[in-house]
N, C-alpha and C. Protein backbone atom coordinates (compact mmCIF):
# COMPACT_ATOMS: atom_id res chain seq x y z
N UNK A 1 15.53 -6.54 -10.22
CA UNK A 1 14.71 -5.54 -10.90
C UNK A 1 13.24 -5.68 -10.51
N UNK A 2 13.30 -6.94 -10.47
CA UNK A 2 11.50 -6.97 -9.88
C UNK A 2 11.01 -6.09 -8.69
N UNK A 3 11.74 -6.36 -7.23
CA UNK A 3 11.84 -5.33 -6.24
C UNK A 3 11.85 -4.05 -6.76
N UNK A 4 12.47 -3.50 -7.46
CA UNK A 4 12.45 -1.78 -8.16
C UNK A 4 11.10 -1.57 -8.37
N UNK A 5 10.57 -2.76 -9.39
CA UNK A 5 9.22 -2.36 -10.31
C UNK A 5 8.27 -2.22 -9.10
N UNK A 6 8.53 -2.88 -7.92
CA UNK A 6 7.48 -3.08 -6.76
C UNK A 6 7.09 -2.15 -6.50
N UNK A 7 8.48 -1.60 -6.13
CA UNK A 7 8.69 -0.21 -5.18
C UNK A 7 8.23 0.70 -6.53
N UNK A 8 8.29 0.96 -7.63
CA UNK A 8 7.33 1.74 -8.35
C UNK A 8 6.01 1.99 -8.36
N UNK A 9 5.69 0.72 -8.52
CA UNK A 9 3.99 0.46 -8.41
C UNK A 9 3.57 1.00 -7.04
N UNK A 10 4.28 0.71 -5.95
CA UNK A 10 3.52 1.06 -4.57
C UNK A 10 3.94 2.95 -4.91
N UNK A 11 4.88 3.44 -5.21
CA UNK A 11 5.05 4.69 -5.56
C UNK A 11 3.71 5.59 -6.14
N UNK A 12 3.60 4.95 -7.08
CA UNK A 12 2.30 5.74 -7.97
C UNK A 12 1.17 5.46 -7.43
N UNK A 13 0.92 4.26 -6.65
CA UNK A 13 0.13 4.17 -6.00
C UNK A 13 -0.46 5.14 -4.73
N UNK A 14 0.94 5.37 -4.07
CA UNK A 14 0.77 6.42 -3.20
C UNK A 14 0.26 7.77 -3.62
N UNK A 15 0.92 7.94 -4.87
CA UNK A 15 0.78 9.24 -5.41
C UNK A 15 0.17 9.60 -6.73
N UNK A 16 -0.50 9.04 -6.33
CA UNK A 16 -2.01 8.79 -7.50
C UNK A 16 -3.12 9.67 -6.12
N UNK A 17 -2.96 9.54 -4.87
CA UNK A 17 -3.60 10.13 -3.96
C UNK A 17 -3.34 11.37 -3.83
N UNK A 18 -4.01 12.47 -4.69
CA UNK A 18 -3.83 13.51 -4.68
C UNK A 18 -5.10 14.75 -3.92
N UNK A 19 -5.02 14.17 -2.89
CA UNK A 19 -5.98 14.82 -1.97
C UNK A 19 -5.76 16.21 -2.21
N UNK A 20 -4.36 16.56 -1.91
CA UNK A 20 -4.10 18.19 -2.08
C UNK A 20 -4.68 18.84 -3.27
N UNK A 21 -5.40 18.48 -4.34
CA UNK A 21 -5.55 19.09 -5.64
C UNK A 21 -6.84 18.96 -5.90
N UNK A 22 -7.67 18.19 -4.83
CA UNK A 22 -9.29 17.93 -5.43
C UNK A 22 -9.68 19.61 -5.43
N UNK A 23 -9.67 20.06 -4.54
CA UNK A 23 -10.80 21.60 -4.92
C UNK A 23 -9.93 22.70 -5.14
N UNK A 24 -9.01 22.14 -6.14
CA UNK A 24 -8.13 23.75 -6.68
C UNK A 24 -8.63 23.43 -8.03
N UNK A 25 -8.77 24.92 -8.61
CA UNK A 25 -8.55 24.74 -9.82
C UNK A 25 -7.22 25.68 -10.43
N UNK A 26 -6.73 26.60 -9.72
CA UNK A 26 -6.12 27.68 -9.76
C UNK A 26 -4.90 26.56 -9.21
N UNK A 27 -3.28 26.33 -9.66
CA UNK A 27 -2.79 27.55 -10.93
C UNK A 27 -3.03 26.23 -12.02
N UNK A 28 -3.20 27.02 -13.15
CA UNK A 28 -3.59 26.47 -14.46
C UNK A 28 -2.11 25.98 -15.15
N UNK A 29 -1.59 24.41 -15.18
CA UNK A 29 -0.75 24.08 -16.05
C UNK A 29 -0.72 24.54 -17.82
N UNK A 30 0.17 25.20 -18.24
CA UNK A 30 0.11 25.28 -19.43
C UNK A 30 -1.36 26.33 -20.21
N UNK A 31 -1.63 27.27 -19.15
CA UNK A 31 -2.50 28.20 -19.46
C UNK A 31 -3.63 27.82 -19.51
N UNK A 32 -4.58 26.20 -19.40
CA UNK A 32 -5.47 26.28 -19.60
C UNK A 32 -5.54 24.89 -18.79
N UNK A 33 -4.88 24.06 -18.20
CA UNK A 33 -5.39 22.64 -17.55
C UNK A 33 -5.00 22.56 -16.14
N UNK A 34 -6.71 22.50 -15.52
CA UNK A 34 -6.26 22.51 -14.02
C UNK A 34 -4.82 21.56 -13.36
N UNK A 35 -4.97 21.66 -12.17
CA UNK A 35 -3.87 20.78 -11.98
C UNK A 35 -3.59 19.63 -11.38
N UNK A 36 -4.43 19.46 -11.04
CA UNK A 36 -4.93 17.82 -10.81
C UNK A 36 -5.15 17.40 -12.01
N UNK A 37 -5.55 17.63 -13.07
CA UNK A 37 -5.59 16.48 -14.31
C UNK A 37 -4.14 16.48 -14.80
N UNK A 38 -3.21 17.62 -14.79
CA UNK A 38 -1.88 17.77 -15.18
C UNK A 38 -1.28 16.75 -14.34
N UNK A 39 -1.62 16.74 -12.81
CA UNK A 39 -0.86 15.05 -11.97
C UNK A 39 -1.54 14.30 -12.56
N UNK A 40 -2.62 13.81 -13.38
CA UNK A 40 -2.70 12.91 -13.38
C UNK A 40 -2.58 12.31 -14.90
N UNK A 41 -2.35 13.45 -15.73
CA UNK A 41 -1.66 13.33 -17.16
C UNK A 41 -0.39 12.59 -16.38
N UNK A 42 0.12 13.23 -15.59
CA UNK A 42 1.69 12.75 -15.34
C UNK A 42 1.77 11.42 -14.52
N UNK A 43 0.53 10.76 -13.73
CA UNK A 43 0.46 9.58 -13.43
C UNK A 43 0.15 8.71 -14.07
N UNK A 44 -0.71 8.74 -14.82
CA UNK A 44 -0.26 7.91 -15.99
C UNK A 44 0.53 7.86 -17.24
N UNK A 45 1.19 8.65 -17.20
CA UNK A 45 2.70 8.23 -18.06
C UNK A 45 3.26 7.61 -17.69
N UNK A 46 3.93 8.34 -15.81
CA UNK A 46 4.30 6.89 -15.47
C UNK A 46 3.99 5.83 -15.45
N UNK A 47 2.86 5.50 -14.98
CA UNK A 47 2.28 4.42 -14.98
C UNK A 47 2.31 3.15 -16.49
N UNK A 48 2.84 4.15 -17.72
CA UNK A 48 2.83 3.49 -18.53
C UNK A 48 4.36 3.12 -19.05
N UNK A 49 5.27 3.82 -18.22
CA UNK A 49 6.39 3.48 -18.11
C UNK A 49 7.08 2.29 -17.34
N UNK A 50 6.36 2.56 -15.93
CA UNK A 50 6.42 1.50 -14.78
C UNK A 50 5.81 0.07 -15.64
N UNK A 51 4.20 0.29 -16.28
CA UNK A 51 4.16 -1.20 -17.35
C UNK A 51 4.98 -1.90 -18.13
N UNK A 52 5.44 -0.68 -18.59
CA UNK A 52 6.64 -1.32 -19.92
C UNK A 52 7.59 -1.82 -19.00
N UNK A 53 8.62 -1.33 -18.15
CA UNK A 53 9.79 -2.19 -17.18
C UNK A 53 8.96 -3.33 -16.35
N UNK A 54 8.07 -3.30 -16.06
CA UNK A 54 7.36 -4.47 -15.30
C UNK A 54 7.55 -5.57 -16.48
N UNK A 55 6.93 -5.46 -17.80
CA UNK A 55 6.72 -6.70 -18.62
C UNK A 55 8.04 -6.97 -19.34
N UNK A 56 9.17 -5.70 -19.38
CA UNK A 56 10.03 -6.62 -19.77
C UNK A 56 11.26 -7.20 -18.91
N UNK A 57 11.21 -6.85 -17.86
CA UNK A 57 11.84 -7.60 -16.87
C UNK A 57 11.15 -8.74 -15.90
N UNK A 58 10.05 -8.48 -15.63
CA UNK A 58 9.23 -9.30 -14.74
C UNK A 58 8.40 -10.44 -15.88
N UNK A 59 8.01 -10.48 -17.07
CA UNK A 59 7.19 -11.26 -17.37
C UNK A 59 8.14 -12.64 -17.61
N UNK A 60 7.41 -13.59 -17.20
CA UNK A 60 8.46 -15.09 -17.13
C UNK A 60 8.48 -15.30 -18.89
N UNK A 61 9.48 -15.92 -18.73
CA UNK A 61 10.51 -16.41 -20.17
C UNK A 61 9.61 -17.90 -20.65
N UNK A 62 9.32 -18.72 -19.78
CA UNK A 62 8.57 -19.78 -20.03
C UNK A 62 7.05 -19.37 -20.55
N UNK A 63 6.43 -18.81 -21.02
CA UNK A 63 4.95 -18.80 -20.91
C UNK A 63 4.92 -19.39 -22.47
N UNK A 64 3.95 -20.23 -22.42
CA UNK A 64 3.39 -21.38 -23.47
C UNK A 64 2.25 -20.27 -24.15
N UNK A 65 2.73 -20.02 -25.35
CA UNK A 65 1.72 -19.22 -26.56
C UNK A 65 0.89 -20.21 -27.24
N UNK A 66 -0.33 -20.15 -27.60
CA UNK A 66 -1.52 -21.26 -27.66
C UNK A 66 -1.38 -20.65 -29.59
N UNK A 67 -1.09 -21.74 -30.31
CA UNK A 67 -1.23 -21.49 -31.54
C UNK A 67 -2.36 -21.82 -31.99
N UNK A 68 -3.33 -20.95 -33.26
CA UNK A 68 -4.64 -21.41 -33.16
C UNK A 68 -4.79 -23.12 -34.11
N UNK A 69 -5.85 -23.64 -33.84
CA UNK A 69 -5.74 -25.15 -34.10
C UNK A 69 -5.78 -25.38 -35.73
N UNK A 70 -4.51 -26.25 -36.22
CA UNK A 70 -4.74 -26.56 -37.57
C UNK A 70 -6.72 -26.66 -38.41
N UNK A 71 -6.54 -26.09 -39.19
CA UNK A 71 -7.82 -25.94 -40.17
C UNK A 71 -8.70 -24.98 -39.75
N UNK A 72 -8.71 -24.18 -38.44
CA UNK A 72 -9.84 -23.82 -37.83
C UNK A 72 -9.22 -22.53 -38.93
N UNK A 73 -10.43 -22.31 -39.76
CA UNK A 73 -10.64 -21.04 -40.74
C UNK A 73 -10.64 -20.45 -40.28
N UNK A 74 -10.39 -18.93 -40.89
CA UNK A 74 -11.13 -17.59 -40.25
C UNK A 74 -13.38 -17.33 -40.18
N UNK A 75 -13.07 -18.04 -41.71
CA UNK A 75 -14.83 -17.88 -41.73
C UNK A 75 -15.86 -18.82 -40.95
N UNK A 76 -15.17 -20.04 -39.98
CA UNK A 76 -15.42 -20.92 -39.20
C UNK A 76 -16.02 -20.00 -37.69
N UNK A 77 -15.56 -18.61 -37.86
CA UNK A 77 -15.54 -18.56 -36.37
C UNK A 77 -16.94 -17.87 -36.47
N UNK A 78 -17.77 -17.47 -35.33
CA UNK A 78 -19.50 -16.83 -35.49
C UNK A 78 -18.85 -15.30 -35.27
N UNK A 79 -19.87 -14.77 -36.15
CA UNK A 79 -19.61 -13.35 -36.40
C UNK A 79 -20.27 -12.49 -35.07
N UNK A 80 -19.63 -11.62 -34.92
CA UNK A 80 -20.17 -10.53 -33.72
C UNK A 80 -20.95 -9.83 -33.82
């Protein structure tokens, strides 16, 4: 599955290059959104699809979660 997610990522990658659409604005997706932002509404969906199968197949099973240190309060920490 990792190979798949690869070959995704280099996918959108490719086609995230939407040379053909920089100086159109004409035809209008959905009556009112050029169409280059409509590819690129639609590249990042994928893109947020391709994330989600990347992290749950690709992220390793071993990774060490850092628990925060006995006593350290919340009101211990400096305010922002």
């Amino acid at each position: 599955m990792k190979r798949v997610v690869i070959v995704l990522v280099a996918l959108l990658l490719a086609a995230h290059q939407d040379y053909w659409a920089w100086d159109r604005i004409e035809p209008l997706a959905f009556g009112f959104m050029p169409i280059g932002l409509t590819w690129h509404v639609g590249i990042s969906i994928a893109a947020a699809i391709v994330w989600a199968l990347a992290v749950h197949y690709c992220w390793p099973a071993d990774v060490v979660v850092v628990a925060p240190l006995p006593g350290a309060a919340r009101s211990e920490r400096p305010e922002l």
